[in-house]
PDB file of N, CA and C in Angstrom:
ATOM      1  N   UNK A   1     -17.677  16.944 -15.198  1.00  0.00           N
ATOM      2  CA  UNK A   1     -17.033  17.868 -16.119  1.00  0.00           C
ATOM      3  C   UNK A   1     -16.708  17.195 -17.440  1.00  0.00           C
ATOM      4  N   UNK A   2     -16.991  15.854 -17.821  1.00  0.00           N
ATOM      5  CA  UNK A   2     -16.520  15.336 -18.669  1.00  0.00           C
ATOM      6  C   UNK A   2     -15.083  14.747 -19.218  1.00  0.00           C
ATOM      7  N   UNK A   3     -14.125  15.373 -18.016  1.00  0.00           N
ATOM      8  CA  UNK A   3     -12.729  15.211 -18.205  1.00  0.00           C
ATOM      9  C   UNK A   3     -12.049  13.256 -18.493  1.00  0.00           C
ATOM     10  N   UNK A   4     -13.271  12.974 -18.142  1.00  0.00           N
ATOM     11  CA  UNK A   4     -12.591  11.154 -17.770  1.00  0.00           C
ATOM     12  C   UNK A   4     -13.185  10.685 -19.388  1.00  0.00           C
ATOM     13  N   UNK A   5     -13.806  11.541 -20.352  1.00  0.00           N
ATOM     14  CA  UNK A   5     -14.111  11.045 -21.331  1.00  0.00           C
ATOM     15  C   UNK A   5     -12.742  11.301 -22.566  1.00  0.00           C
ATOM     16  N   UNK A   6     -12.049  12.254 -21.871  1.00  0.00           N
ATOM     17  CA  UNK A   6     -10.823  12.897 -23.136  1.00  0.00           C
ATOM     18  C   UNK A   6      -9.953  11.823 -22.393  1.00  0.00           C
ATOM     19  N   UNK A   7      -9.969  10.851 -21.782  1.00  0.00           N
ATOM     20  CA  UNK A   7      -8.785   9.829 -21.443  1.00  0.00           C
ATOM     21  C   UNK A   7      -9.347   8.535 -21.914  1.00  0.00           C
ATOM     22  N   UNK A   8      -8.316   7.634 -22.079  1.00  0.00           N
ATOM     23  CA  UNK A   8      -8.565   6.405 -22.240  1.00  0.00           C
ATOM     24  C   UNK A   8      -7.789   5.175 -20.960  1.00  0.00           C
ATOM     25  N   UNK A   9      -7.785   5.605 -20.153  1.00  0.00           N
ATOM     26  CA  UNK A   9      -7.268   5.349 -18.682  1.00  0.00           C
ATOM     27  C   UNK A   9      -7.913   5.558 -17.561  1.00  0.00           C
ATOM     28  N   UNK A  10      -8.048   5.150 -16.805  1.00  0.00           N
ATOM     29  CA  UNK A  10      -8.191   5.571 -15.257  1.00  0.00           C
ATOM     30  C   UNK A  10      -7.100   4.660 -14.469  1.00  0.00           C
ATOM     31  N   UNK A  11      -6.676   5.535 -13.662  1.00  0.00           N
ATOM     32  CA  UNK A  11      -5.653   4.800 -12.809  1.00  0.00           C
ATOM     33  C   UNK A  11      -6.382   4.944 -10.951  1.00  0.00           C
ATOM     34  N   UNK A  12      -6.693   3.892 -10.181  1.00  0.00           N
ATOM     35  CA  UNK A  12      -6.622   4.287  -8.775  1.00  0.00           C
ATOM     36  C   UNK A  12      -5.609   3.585  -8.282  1.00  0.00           C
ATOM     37  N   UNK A  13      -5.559   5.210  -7.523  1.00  0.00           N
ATOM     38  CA  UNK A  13      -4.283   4.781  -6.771  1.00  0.00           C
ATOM     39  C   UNK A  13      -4.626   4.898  -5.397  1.00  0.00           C
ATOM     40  N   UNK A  14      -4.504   3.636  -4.270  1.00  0.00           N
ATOM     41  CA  UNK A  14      -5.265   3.576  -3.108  1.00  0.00           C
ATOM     42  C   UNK A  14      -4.505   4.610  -2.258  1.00  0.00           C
ATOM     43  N   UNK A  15      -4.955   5.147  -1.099  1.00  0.00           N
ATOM     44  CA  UNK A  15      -4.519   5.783   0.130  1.00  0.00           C
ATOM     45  C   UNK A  15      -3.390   4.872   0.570  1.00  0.00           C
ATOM     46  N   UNK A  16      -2.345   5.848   1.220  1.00  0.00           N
ATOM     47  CA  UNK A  16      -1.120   5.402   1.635  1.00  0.00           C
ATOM     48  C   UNK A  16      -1.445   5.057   3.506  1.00  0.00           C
ATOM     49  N   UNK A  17      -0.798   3.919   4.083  1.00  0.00           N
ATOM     50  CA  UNK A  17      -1.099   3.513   5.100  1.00  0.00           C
ATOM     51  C   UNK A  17       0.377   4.026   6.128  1.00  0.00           C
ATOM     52  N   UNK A  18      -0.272   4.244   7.268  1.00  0.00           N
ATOM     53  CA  UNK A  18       0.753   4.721   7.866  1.00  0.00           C
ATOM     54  C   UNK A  18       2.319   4.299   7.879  1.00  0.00           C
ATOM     55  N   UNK A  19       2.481   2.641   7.683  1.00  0.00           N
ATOM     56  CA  UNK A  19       3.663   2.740   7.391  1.00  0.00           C
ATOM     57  C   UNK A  19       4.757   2.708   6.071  1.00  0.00           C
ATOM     58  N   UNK A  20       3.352   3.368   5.248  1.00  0.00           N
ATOM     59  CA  UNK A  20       4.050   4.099   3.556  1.00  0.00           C
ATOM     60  C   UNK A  20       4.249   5.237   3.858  1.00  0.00           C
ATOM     61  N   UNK A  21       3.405   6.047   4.755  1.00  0.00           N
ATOM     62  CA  UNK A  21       3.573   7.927   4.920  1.00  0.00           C
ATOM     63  C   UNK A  21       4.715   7.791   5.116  1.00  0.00           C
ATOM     64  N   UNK A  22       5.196   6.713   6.275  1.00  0.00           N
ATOM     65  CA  UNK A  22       6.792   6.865   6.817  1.00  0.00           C
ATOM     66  C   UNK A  22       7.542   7.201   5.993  1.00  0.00           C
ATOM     67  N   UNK A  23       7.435   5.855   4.591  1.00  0.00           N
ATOM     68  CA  UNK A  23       8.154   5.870   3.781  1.00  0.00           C
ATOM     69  C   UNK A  23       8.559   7.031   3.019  1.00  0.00           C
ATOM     70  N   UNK A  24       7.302   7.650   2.569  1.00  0.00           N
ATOM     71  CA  UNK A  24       7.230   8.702   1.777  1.00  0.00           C
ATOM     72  C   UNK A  24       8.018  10.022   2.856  1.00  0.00           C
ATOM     73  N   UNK A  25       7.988  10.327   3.802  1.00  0.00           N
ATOM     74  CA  UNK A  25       8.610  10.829   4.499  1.00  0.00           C
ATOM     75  C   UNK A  25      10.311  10.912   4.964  1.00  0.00           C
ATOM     76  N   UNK A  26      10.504   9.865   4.864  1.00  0.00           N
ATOM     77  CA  UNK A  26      12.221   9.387   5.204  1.00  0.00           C
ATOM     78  C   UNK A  26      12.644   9.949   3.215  1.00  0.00           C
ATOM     79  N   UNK A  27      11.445   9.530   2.385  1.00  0.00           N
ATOM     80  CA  UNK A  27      12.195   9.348   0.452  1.00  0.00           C
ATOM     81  C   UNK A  27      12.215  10.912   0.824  1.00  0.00           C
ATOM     82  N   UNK A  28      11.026  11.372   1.044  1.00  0.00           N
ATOM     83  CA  UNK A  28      11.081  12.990   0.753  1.00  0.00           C
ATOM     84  C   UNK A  28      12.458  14.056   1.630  1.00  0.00           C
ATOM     85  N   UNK A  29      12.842  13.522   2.604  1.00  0.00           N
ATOM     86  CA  UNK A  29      13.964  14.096   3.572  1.00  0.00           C
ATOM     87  C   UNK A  29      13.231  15.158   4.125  1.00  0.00           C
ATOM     88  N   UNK A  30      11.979  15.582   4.350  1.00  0.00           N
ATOM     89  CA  UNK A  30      11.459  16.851   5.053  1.00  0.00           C
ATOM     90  C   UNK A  30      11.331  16.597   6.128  1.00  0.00           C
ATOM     91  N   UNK A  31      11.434  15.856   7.290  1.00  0.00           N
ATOM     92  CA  UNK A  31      11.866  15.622   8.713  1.00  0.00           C
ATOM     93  C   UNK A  31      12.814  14.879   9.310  1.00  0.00           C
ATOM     94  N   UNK A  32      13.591  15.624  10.082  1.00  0.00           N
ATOM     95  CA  UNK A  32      14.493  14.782  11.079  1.00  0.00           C
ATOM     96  C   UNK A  32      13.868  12.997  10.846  1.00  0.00           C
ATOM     97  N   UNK A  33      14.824  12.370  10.956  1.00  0.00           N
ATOM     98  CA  UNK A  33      14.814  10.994  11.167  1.00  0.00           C
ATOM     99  C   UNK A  33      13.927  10.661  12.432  1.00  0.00           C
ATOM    100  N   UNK A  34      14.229  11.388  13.119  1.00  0.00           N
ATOM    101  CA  UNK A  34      14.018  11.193  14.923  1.00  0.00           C
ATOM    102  C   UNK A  34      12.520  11.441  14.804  1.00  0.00           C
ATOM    103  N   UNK A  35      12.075  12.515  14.196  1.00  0.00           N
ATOM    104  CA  UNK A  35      10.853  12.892  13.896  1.00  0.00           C
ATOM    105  C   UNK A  35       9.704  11.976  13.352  1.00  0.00           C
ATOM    106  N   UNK A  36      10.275  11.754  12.310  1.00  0.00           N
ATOM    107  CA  UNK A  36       9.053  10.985  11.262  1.00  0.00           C
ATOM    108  C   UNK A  36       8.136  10.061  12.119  1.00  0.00           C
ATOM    109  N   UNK A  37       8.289   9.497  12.830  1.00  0.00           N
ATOM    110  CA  UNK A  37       7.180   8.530  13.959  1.00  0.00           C
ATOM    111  C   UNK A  37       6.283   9.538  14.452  1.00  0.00           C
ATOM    112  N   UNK A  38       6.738  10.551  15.029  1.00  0.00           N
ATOM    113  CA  UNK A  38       5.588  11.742  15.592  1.00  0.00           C
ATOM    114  C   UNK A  38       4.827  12.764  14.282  1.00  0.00           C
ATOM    115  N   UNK A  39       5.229  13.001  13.299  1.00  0.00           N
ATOM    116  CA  UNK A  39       4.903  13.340  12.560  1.00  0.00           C
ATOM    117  C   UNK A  39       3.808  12.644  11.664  1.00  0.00           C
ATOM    118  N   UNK A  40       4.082  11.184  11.107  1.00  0.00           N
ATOM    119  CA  UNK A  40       3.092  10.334  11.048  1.00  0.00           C
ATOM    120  C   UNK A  40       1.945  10.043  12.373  1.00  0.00           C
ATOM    121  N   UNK A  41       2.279   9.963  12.976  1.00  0.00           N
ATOM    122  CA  UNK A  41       0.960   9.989  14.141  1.00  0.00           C
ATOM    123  C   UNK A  41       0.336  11.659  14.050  1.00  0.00           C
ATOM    124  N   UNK A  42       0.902  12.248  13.828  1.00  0.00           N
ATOM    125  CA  UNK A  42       0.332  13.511  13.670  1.00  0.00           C
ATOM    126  C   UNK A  42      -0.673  13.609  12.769  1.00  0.00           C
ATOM    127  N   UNK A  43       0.121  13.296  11.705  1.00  0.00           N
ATOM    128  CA  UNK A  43      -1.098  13.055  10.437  1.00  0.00           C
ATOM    129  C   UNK A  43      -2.323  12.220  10.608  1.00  0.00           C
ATOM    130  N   UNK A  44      -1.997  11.136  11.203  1.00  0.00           N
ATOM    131  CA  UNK A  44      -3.081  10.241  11.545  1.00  0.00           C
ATOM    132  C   UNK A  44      -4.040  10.589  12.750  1.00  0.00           C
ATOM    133  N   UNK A  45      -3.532  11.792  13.712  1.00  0.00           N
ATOM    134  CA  UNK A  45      -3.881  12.377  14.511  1.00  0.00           C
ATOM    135  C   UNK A  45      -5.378  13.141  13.714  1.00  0.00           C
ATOM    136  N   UNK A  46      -4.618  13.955  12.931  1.00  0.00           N
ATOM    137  CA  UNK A  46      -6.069  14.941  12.167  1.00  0.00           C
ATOM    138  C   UNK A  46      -6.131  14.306  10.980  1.00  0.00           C
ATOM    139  N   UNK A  47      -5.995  13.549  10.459  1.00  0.00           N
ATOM    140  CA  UNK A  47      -6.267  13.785   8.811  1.00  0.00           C
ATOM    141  C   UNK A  47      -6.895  12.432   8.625  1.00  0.00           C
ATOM    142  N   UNK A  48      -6.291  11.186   9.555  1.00  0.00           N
ATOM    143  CA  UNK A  48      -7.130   9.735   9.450  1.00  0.00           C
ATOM    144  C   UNK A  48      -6.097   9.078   9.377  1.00  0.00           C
ATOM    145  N   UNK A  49      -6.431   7.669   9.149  1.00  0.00           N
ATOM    146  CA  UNK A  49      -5.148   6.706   9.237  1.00  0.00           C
ATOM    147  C   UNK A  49      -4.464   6.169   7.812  1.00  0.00           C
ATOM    148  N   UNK A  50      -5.495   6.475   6.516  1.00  0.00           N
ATOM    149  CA  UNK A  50      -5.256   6.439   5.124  1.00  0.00           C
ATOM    150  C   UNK A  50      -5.026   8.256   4.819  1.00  0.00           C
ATOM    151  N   UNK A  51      -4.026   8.450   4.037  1.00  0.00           N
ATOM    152  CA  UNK A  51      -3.852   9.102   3.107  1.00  0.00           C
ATOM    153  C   UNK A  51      -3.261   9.559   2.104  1.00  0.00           C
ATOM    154  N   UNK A  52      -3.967   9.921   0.938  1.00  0.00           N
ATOM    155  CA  UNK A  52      -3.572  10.037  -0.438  1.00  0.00           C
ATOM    156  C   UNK A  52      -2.188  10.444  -0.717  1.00  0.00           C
ATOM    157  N   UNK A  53      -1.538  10.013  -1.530  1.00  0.00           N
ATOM    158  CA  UNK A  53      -0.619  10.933  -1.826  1.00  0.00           C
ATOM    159  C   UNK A  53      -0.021  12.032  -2.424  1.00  0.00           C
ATOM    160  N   UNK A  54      -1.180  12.580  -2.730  1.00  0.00           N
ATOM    161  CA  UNK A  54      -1.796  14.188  -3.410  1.00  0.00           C
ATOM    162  C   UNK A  54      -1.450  14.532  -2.359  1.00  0.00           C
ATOM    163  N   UNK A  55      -2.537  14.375  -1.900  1.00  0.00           N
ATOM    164  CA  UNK A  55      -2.581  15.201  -0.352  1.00  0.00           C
ATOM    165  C   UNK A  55      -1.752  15.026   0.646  1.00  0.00           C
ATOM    166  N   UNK A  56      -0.548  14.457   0.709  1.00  0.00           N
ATOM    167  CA  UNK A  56       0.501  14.444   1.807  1.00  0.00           C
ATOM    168  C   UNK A  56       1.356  14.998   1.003  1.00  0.00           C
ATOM    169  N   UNK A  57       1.718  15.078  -0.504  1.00  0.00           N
ATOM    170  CA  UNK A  57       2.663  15.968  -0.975  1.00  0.00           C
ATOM    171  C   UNK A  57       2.119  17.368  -1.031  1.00  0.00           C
ATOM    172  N   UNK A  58       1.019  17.416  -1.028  1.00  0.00           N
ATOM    173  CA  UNK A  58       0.066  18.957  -1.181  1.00  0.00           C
ATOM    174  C   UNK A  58       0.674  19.622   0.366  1.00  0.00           C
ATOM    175  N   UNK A  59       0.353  18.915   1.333  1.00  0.00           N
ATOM    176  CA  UNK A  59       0.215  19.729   2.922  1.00  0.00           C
ATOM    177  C   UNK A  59       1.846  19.650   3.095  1.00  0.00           C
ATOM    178  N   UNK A  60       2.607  18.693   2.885  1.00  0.00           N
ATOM    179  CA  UNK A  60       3.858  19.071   3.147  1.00  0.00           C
ATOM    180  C   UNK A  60       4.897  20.389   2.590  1.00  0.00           C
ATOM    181  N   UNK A  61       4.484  20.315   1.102  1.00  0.00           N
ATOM    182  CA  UNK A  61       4.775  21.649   0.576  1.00  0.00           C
ATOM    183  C   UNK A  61       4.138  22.919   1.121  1.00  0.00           C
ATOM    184  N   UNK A  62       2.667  22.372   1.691  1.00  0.00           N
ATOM    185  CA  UNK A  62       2.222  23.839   2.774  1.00  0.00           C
ATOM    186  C   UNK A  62       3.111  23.880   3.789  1.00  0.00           C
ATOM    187  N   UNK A  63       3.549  22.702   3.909  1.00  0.00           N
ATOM    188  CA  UNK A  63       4.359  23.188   5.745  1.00  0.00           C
ATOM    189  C   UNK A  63       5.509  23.845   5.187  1.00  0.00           C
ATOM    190  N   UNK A  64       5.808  23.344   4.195  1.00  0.00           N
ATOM    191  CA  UNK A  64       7.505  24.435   3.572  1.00  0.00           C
ATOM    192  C   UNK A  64       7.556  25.305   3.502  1.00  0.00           C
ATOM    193  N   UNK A  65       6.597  26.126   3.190  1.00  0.00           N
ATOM    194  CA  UNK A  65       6.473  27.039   2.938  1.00  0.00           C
ATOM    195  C   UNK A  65       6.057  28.376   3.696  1.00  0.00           C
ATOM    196  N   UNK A  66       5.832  27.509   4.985  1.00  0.00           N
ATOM    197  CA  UNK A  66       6.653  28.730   6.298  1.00  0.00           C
ATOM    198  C   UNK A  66       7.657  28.514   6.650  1.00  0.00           C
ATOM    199  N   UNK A  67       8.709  27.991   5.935  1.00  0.00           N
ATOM    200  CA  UNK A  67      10.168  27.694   6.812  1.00  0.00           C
ATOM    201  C   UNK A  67      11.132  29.327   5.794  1.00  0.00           C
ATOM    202  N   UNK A  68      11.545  29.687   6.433  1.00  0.00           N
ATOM    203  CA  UNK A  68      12.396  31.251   6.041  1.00  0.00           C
ATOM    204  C   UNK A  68      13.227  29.986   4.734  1.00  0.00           C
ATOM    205  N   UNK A  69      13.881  28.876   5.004  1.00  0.00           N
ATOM    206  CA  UNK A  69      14.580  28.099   3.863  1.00  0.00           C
ATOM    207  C   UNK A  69      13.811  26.868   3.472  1.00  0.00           C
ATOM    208  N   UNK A  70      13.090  26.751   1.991  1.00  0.00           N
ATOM    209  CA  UNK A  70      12.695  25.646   1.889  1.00  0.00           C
ATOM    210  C   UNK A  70      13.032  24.458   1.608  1.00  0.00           C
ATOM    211  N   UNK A  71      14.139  24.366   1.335  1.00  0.00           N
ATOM    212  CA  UNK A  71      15.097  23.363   1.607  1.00  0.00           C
ATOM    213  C   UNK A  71      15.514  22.550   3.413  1.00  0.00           C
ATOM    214  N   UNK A  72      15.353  23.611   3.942  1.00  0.00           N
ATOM    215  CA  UNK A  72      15.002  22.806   5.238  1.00  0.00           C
ATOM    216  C   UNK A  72      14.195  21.888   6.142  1.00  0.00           C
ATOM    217  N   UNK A  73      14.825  21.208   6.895  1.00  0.00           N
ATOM    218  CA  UNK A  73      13.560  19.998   7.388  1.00  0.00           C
ATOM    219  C   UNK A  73      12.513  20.819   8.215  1.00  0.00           C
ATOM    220  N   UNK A  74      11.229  20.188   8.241  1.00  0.00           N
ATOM    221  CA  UNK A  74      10.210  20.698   8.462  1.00  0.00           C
ATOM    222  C   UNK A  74       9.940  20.519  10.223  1.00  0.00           C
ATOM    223  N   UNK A  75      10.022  21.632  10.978  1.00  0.00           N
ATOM    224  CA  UNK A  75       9.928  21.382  12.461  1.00  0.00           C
ATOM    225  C   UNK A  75       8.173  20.693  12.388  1.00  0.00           C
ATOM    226  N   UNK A  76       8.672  19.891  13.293  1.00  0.00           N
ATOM    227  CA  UNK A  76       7.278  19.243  14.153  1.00  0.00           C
ATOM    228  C   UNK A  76       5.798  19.958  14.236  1.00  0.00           C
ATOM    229  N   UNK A  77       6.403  21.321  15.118  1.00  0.00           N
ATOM    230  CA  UNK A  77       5.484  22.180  15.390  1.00  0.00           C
ATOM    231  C   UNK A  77       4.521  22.352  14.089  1.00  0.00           C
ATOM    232  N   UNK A  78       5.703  22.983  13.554  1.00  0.00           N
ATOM    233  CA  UNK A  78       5.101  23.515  11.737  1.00  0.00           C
ATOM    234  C   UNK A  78       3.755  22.568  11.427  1.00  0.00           C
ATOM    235  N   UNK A  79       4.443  21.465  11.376  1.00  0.00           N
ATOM    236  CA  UNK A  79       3.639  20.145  10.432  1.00  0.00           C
ATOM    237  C   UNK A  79       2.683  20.024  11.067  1.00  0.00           C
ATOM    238  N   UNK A  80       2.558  20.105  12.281  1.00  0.00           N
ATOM    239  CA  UNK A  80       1.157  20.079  13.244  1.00  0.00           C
ATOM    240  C   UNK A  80       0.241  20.958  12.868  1.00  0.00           C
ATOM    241  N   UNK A  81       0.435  22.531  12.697  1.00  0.00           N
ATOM    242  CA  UNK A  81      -0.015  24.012  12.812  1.00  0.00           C
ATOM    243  C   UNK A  81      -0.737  23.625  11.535  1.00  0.00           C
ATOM    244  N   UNK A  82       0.339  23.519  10.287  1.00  0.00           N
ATOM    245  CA  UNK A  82      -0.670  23.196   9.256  1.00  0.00           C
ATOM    246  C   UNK A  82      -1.928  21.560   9.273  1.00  0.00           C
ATOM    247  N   UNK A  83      -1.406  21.031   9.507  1.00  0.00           N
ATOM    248  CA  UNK A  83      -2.784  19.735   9.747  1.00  0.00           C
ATOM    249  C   UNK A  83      -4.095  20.380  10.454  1.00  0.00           C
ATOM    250  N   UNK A  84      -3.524  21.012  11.507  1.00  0.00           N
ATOM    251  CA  UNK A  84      -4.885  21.733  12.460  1.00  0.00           C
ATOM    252  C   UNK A  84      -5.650  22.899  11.527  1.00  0.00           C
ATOM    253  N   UNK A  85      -4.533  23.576  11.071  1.00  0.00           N
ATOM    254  CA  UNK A  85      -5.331  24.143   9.999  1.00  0.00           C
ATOM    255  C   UNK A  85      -6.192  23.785   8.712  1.00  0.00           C
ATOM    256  N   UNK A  86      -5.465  22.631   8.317  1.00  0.00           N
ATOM    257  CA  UNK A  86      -6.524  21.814   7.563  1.00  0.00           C
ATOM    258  C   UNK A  86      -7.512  21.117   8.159  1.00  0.00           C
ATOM    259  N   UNK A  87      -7.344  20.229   9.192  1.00  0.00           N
ATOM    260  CA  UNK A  87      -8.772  19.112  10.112  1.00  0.00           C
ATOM    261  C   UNK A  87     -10.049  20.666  10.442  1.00  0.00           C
ATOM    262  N   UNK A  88      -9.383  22.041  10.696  1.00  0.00           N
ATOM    263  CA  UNK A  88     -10.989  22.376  10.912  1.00  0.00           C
ATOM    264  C   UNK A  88     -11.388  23.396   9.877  1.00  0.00           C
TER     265      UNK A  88
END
């Protein structure tokens, strides 16, 4: 598309490893404490053992967004339902 020619930058930024998702998970507050270990294996379950952090802030805001309050922590179930819906 030509878009990398209107910049004078490129930045890569590598895939996050499972025990950054954690991180990013405990900074973000969208699961129980108790949770975040099953939730990261979840992810790594369907999605792989690297991932971006586009895309873990992208699918988490999908999981919010079946909760009736989005301010609330994100049940387990939820976070699963959407991954499965993304892996197929």
């Amino acid at each position: 598309m030509g878009l990398s020619a209107a910049f004078n930058v490129q930045l890569h930024v590598p895939a996050l490893r499972p025990e950054e998702v954690a991180r990013v998970l405990r900074q973000q507050e969208c699961f129980e404490l108790r949770d975040i270990p099953e939730a990261v294996d979840a992810l790594g379950t369907y999605c792989g053992k690297e991932v971006p952090i586009k895309k873990l802030l992208l699918w988490l805001e999908m999981a919010r967004q079946e909760l009736p309050d989005p301010t609330a922590k994100i049940p387990l179930a939820a976070w699963q339902t959407v991954l499965q819906d993304l892996s197929s």
